[in-house]
PDB file of N, CA and C in Angstrom:
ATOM      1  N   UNK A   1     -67.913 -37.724  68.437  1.00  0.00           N
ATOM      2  CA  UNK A   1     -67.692 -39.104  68.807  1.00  0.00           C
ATOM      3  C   UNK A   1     -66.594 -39.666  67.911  1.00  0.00           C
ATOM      4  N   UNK A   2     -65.732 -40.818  68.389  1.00  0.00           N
ATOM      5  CA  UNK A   2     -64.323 -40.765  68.112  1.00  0.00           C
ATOM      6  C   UNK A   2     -64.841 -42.059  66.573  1.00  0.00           C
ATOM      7  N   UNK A   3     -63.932 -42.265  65.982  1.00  0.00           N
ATOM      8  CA  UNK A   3     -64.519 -43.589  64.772  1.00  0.00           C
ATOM      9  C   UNK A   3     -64.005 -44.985  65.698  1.00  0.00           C
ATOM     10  N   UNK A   4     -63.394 -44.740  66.670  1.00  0.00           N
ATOM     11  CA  UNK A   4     -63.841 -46.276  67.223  1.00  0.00           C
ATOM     12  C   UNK A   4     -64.799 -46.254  68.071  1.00  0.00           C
ATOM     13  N   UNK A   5     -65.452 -45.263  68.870  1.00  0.00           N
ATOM     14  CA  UNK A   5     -66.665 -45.189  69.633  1.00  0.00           C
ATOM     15  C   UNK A   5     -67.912 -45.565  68.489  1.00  0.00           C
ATOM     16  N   UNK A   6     -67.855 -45.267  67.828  1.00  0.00           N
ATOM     17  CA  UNK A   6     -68.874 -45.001  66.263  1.00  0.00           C
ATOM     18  C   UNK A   6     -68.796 -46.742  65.973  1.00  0.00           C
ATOM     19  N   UNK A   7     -67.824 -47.249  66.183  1.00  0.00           N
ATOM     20  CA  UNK A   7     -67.624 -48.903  64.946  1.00  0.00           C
ATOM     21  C   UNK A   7     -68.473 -49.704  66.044  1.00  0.00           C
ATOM     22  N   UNK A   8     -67.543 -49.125  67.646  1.00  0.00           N
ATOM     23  CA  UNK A   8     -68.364 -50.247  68.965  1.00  0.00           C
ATOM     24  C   UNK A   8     -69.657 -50.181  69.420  1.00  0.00           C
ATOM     25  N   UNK A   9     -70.310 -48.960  68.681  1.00  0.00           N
ATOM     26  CA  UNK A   9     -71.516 -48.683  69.243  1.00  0.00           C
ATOM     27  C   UNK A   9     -72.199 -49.837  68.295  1.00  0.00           C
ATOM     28  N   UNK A  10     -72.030 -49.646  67.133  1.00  0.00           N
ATOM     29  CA  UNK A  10     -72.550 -50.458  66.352  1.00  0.00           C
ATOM     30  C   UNK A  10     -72.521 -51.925  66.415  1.00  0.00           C
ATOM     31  N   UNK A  11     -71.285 -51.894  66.894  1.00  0.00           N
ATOM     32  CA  UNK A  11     -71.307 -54.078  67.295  1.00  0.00           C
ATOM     33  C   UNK A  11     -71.957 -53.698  68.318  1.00  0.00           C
ATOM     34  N   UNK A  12     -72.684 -55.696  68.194  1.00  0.00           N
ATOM     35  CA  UNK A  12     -73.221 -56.009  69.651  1.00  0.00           C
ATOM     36  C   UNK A  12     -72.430 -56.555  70.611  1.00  0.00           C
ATOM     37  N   UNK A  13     -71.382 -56.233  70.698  1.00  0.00           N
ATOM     38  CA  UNK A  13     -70.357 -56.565  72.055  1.00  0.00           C
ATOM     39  C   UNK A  13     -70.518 -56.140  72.939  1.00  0.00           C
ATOM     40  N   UNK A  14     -71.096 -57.129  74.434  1.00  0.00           N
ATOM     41  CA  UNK A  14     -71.508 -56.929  75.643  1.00  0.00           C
ATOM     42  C   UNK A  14     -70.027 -57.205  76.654  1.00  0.00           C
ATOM     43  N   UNK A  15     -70.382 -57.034  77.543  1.00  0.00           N
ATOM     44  CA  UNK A  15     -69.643 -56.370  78.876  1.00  0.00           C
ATOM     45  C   UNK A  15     -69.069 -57.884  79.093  1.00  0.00           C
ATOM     46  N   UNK A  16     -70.323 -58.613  78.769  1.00  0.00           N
ATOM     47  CA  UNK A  16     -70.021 -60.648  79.157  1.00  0.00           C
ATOM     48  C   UNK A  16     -68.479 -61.143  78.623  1.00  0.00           C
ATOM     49  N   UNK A  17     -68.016 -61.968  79.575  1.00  0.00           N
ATOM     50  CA  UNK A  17     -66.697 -62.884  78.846  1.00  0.00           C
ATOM     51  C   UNK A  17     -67.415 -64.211  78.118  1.00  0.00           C
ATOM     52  N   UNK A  18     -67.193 -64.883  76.839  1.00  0.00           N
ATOM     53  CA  UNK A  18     -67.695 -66.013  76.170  1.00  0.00           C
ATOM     54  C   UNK A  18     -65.985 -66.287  76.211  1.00  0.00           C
ATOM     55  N   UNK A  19     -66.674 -67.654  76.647  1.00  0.00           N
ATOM     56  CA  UNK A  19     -65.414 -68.838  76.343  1.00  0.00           C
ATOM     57  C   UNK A  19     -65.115 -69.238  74.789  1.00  0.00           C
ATOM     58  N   UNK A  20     -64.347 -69.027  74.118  1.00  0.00           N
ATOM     59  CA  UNK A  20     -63.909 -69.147  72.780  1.00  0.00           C
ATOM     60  C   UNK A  20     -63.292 -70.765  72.760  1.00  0.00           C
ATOM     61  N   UNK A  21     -63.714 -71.071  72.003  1.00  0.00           N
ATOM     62  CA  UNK A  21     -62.736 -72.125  71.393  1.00  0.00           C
ATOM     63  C   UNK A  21     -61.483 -72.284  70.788  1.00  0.00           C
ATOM     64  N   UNK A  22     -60.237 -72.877  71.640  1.00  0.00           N
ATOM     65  CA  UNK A  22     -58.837 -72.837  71.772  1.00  0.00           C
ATOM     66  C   UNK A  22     -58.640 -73.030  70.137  1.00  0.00           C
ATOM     67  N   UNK A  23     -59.134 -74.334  69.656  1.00  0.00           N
ATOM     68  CA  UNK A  23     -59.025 -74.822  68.127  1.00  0.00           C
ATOM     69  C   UNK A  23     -58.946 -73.563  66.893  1.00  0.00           C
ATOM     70  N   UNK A  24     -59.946 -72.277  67.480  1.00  0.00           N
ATOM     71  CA  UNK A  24     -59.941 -71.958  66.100  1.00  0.00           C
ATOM     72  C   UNK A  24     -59.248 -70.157  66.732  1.00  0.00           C
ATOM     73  N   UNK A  25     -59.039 -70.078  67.637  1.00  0.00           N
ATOM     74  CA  UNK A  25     -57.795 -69.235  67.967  1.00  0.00           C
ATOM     75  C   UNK A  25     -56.702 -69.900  67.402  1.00  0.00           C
ATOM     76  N   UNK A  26     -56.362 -70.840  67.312  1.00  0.00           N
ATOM     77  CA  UNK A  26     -55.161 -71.589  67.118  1.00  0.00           C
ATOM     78  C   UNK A  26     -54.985 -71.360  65.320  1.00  0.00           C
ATOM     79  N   UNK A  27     -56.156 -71.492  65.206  1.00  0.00           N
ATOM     80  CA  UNK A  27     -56.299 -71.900  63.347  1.00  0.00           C
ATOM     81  C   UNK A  27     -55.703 -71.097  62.635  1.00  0.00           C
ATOM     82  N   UNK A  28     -56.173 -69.443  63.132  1.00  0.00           N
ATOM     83  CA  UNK A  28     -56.198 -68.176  62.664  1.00  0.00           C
ATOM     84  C   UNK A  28     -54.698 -68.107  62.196  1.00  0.00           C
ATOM     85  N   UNK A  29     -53.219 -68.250  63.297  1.00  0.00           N
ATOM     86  CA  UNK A  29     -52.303 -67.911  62.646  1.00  0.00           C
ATOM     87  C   UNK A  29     -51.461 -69.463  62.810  1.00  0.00           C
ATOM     88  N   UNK A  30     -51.895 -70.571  63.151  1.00  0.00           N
ATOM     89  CA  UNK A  30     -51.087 -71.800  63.393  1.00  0.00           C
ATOM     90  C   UNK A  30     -50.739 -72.003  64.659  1.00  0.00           C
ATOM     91  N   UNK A  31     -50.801 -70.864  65.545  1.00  0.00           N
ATOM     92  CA  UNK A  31     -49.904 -70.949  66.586  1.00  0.00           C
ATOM     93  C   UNK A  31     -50.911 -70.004  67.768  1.00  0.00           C
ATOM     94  N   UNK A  32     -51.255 -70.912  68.555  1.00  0.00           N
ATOM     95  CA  UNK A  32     -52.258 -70.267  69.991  1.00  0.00           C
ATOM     96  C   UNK A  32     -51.501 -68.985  70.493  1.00  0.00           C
ATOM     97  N   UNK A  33     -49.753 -69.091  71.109  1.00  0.00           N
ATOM     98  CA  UNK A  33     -49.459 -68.017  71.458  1.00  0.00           C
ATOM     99  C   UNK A  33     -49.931 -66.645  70.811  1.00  0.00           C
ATOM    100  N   UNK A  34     -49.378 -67.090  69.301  1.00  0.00           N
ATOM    101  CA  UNK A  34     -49.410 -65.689  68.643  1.00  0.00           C
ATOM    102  C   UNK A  34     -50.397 -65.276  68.408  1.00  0.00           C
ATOM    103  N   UNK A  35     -51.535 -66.067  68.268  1.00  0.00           N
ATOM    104  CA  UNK A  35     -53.194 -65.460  68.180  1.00  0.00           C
ATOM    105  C   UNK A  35     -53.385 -64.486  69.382  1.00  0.00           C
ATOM    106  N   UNK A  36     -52.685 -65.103  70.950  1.00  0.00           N
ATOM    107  CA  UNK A  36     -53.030 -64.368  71.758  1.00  0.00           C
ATOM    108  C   UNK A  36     -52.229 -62.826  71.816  1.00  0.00           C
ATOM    109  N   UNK A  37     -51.309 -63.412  71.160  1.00  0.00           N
ATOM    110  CA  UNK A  37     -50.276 -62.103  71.452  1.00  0.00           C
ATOM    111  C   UNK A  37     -50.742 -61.228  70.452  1.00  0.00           C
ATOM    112  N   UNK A  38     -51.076 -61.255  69.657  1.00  0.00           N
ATOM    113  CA  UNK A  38     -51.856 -60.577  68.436  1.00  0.00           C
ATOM    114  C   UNK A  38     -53.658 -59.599  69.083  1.00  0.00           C
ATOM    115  N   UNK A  39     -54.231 -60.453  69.503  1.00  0.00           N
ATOM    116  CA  UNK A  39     -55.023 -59.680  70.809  1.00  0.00           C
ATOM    117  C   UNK A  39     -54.770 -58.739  71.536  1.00  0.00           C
ATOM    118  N   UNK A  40     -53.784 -59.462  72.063  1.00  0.00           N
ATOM    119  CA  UNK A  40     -52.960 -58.381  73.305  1.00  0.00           C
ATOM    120  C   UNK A  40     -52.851 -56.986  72.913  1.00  0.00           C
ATOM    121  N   UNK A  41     -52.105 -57.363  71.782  1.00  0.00           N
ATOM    122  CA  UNK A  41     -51.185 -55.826  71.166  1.00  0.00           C
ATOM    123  C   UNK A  41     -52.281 -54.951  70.766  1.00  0.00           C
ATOM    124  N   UNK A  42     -53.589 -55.652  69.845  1.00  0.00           N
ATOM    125  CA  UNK A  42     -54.323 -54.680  69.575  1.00  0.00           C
ATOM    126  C   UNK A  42     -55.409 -54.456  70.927  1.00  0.00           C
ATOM    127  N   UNK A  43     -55.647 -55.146  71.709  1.00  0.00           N
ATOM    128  CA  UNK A  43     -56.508 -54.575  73.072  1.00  0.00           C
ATOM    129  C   UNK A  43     -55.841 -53.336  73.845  1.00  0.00           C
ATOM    130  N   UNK A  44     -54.324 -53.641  73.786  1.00  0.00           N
ATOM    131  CA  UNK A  44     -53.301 -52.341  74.313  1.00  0.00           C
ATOM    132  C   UNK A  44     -53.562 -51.000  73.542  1.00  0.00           C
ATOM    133  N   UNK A  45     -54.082 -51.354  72.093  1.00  0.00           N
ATOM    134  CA  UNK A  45     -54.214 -50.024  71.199  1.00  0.00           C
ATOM    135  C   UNK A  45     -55.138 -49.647  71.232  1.00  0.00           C
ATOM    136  N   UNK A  46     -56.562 -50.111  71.637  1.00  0.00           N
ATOM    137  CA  UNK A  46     -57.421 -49.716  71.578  1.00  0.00           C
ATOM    138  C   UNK A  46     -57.977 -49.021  73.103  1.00  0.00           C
ATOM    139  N   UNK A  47     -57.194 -49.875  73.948  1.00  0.00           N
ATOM    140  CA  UNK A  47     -56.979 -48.761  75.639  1.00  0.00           C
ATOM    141  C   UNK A  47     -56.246 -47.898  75.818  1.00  0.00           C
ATOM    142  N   UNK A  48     -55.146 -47.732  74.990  1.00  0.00           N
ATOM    143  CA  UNK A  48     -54.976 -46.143  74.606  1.00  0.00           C
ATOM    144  C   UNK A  48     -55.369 -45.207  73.736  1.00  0.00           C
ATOM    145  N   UNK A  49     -55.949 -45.608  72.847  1.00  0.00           N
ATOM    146  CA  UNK A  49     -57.155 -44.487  72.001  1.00  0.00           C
ATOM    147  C   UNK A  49     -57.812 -44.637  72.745  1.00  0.00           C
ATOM    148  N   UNK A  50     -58.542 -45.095  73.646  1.00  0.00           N
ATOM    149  CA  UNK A  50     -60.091 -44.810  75.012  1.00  0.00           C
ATOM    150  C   UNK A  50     -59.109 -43.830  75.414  1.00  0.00           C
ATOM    151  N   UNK A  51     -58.132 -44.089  76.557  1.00  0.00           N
ATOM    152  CA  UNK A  51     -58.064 -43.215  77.614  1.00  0.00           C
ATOM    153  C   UNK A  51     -57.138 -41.928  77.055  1.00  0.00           C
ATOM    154  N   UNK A  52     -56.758 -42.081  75.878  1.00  0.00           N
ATOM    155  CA  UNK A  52     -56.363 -40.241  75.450  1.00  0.00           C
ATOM    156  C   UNK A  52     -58.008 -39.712  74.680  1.00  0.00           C
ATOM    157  N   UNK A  53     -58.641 -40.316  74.337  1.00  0.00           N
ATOM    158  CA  UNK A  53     -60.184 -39.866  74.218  1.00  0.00           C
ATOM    159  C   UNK A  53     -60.744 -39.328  75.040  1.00  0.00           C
ATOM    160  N   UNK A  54     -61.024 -40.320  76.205  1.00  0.00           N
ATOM    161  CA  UNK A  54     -60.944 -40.026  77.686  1.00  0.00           C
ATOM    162  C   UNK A  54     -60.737 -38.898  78.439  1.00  0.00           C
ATOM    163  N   UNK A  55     -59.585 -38.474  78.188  1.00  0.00           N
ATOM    164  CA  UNK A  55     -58.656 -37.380  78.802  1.00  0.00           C
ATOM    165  C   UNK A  55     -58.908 -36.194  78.289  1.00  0.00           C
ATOM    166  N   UNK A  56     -59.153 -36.075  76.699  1.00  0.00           N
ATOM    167  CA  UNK A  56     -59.646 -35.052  76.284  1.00  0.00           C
ATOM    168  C   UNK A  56     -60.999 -34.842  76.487  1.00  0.00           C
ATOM    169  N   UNK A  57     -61.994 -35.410  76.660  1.00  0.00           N
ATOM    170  CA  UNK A  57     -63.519 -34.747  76.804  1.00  0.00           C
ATOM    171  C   UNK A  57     -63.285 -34.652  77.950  1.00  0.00           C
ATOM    172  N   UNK A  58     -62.717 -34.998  79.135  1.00  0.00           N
ATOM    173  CA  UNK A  58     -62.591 -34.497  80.542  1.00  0.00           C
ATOM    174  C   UNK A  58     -61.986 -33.059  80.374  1.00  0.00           C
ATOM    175  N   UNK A  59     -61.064 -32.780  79.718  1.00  0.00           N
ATOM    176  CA  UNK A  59     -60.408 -31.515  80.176  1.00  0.00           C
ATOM    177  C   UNK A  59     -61.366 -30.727  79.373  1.00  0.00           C
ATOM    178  N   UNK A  60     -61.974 -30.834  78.661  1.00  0.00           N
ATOM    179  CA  UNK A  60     -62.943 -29.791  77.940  1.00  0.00           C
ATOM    180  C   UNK A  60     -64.176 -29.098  79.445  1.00  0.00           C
ATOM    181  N   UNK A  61     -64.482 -30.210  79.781  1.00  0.00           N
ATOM    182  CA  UNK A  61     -65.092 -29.595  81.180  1.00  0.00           C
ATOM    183  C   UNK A  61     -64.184 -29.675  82.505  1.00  0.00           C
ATOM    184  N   UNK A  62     -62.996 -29.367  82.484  1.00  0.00           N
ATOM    185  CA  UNK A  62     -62.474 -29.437  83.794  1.00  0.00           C
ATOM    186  C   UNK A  62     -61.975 -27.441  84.173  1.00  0.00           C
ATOM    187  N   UNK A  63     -62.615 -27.241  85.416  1.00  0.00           N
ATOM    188  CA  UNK A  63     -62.061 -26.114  85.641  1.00  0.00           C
ATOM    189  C   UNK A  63     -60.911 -25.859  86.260  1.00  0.00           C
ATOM    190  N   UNK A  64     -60.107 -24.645  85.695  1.00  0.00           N
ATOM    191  CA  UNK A  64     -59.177 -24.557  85.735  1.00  0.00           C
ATOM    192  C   UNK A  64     -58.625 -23.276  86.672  1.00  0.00           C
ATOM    193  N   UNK A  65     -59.049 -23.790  88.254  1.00  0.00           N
ATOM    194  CA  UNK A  65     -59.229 -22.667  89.017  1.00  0.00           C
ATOM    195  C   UNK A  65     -58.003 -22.915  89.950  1.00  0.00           C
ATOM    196  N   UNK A  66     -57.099 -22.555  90.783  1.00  0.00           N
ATOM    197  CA  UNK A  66     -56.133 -22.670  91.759  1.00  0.00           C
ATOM    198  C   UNK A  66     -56.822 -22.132  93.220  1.00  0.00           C
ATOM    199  N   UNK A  67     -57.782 -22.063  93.508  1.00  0.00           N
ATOM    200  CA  UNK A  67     -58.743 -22.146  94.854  1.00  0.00           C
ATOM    201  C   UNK A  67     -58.361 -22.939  95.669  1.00  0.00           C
ATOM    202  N   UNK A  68     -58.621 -23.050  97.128  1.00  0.00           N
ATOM    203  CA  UNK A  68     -58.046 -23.830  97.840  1.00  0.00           C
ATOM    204  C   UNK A  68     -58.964 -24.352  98.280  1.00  0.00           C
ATOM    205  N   UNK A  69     -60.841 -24.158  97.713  1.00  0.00           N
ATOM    206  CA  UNK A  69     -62.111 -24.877  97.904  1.00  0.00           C
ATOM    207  C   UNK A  69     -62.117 -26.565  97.591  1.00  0.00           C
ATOM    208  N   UNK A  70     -62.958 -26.890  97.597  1.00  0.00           N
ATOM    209  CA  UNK A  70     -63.280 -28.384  97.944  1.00  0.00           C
ATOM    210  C   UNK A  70     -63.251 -28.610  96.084  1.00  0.00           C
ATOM    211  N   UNK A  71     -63.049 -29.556  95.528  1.00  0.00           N
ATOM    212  CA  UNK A  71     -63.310 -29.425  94.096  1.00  0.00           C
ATOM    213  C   UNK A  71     -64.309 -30.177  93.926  1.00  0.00           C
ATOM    214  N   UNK A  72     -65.206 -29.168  92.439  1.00  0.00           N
ATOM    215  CA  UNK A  72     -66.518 -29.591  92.437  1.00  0.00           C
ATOM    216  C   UNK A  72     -66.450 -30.197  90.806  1.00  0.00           C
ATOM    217  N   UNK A  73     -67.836 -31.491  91.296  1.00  0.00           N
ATOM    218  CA  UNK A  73     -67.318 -32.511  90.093  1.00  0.00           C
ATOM    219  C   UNK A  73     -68.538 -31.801  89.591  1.00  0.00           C
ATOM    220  N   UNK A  74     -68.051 -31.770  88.104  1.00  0.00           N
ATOM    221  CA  UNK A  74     -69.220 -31.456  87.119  1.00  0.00           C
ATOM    222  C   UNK A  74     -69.866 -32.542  86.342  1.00  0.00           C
ATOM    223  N   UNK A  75     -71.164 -32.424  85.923  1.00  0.00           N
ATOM    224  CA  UNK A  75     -72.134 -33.454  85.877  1.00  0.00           C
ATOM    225  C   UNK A  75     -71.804 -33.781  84.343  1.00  0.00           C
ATOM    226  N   UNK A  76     -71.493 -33.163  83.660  1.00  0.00           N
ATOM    227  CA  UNK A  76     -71.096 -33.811  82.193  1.00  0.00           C
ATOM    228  C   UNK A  76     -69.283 -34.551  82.360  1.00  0.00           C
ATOM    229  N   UNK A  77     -68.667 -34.334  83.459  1.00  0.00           N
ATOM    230  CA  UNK A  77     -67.594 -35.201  83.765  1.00  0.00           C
ATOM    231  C   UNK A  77     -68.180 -36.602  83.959  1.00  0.00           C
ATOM    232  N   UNK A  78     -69.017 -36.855  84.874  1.00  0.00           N
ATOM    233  CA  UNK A  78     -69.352 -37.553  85.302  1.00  0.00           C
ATOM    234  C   UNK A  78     -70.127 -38.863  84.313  1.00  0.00           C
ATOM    235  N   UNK A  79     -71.162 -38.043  83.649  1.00  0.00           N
ATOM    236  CA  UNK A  79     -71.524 -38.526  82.723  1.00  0.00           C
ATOM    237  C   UNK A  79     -70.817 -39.291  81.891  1.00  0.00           C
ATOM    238  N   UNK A  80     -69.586 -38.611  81.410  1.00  0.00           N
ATOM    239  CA  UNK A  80     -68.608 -39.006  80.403  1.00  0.00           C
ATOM    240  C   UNK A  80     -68.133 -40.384  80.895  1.00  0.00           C
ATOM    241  N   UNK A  81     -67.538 -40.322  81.946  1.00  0.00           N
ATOM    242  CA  UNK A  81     -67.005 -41.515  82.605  1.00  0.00           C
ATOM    243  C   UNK A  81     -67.562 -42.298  83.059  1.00  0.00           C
ATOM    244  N   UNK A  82     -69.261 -42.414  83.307  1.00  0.00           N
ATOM    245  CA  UNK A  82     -70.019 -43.712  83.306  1.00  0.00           C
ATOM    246  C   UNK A  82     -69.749 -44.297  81.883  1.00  0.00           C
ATOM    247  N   UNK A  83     -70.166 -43.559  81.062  1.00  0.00           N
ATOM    248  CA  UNK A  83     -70.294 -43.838  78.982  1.00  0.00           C
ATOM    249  C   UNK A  83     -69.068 -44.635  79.574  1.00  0.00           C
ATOM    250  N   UNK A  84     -67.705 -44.010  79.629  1.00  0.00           N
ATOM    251  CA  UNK A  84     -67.068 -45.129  79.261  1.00  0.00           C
ATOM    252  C   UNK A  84     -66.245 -46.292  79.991  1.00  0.00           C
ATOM    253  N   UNK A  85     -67.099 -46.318  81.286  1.00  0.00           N
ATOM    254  CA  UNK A  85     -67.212 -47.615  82.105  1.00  0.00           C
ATOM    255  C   UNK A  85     -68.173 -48.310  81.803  1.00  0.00           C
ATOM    256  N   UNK A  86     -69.133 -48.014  80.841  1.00  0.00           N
ATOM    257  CA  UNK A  86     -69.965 -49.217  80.306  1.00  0.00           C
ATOM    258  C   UNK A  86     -69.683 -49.666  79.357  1.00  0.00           C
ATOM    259  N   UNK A  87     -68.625 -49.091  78.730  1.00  0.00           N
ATOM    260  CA  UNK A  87     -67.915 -49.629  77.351  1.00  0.00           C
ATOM    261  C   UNK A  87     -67.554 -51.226  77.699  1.00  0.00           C
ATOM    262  N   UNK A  88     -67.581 -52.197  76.060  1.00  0.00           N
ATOM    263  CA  UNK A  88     -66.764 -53.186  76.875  1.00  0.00           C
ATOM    264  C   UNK A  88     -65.647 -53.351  76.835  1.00  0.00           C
ATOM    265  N   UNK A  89     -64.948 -54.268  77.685  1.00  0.00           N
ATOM    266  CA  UNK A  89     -63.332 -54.346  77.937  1.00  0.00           C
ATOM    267  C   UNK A  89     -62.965 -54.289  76.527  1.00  0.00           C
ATOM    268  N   UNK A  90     -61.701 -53.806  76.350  1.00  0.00           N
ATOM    269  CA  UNK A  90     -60.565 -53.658  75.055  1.00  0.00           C
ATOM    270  C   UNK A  90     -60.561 -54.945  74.520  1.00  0.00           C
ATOM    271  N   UNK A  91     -59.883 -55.889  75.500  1.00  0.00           N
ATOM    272  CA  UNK A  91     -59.511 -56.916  75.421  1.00  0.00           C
ATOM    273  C   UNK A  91     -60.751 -57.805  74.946  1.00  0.00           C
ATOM    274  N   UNK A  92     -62.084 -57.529  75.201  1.00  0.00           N
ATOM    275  CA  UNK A  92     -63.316 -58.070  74.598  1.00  0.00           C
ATOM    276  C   UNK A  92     -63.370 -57.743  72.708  1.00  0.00           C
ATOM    277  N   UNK A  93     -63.094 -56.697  72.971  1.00  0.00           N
ATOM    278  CA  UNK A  93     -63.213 -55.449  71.435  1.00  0.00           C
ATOM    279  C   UNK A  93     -62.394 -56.474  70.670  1.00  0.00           C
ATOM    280  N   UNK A  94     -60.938 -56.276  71.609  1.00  0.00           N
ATOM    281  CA  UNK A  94     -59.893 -57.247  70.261  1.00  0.00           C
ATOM    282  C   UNK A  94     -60.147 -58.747  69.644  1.00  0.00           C
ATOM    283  N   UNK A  95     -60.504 -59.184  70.880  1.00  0.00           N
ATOM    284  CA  UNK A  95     -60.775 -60.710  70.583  1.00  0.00           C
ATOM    285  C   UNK A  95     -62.128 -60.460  69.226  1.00  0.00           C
ATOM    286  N   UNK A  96     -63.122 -60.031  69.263  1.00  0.00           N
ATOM    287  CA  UNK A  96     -63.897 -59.700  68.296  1.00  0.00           C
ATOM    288  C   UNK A  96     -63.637 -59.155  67.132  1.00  0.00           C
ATOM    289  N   UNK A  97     -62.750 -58.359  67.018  1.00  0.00           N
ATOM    290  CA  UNK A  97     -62.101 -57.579  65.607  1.00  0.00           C
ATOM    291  C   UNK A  97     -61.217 -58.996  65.287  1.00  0.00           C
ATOM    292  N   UNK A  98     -60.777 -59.654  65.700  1.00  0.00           N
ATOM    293  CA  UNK A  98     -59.782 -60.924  65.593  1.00  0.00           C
ATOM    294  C   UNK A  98     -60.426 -62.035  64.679  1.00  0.00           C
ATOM    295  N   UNK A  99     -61.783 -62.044  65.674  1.00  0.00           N
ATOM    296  CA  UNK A  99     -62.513 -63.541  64.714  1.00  0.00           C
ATOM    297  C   UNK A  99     -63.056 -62.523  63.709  1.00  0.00           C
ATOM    298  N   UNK A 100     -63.853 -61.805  63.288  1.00  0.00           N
ATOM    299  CA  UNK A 100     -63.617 -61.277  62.378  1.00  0.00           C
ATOM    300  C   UNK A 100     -62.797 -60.653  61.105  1.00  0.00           C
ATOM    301  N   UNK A 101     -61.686 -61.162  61.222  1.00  0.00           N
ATOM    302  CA  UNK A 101     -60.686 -60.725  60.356  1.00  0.00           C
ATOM    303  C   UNK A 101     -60.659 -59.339  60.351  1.00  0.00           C
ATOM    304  N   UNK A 102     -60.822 -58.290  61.035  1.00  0.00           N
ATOM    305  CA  UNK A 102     -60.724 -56.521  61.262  1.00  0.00           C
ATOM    306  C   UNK A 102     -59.089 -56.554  61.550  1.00  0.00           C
ATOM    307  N   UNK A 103     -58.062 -57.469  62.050  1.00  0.00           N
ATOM    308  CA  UNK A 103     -56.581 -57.592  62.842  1.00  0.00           C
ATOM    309  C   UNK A 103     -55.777 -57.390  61.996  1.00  0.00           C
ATOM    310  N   UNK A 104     -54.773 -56.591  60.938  1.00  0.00           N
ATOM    311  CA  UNK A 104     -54.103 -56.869  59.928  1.00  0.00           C
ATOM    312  C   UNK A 104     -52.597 -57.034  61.007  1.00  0.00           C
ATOM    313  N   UNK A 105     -52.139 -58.481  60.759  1.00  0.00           N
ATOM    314  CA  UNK A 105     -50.691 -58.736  61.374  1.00  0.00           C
ATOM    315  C   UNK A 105     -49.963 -59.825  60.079  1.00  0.00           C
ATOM    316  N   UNK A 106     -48.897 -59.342  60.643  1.00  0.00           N
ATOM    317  CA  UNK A 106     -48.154 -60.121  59.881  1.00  0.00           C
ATOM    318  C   UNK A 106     -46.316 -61.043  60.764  1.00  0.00           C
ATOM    319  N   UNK A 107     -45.947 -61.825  60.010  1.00  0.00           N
ATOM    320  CA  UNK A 107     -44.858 -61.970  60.904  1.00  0.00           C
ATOM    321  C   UNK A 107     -44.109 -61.140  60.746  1.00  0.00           C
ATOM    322  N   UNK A 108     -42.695 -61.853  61.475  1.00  0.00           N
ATOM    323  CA  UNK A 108     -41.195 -61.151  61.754  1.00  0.00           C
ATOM    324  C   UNK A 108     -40.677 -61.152  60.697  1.00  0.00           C
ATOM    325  N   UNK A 109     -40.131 -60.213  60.355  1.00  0.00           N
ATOM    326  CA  UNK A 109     -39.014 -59.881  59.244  1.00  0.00           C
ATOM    327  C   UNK A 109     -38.495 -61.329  58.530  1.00  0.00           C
ATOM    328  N   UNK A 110     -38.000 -61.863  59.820  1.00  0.00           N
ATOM    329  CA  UNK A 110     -37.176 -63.204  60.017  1.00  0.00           C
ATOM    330  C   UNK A 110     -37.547 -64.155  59.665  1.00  0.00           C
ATOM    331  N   UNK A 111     -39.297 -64.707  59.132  1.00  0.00           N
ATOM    332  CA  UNK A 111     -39.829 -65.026  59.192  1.00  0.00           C
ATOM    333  C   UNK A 111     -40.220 -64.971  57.752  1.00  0.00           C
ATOM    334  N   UNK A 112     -40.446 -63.748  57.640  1.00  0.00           N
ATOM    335  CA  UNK A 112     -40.895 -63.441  55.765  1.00  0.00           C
ATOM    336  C   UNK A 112     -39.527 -64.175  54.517  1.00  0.00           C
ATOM    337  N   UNK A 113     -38.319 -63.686  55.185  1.00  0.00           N
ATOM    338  CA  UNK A 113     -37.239 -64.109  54.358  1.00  0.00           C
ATOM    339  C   UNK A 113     -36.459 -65.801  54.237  1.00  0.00           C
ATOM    340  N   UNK A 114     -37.119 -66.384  55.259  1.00  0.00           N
ATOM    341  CA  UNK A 114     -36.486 -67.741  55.392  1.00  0.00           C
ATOM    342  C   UNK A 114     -37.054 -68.970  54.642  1.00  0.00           C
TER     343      UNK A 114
END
């Protein structure tokens, strides 16, 4: 099991959307956009560590036959890919690592020197 499957099992983050309060998204870096955009980037990182995770426990059970038979789904495929359609959304994950302070960001270059 991967160390972010391991961190999410452990939070109680459900499948549910909660309406957050704009005020203290806002608080976090001064600025609503960038709180969101700061989300974004890490919900994008954390849906590509799922689906190359993903990809690898599938090919561990995928056969690798050139037959011209019907293809047969195997039951630990299957399995795998309920697990992680019950996961919750990325974008749930990030917003949570966020109010928690788990997010390390910083500004623009441009930004540090002025």
């Amino acid at each position: 099991m991967s160390r972010l499957r391991k961190q999410w099992g452990a939070n109680t983050t459900s499948n549910v959307v909660e309406t957050k309060n704009v005020v203290d998204i806002k608080n976090r870096t001064g600025n609503l956009y960038e709180s969101i955009a700061i989300v974004a980037k890490r919900a994008n990182q954390i849906n590509i560590a799922l689906k190359e995770e993903l990809h690898n426990k599938l090919e561990e059970f995928a056969s690798h036959t050139d037959s011209l038979e019907e293809i047969h789904e195997n039951k630990e495929q299957i399995e795998i890919s309920r697990a992680y359609e019950r996961m919750p959304n990325p974008a749930l994950l990030a917003t949570q690592e966020f109010f928690e302070n788990k997010i390390y960001y910083r500004k623009s270059d441009n930004d540090l020197f002025s």
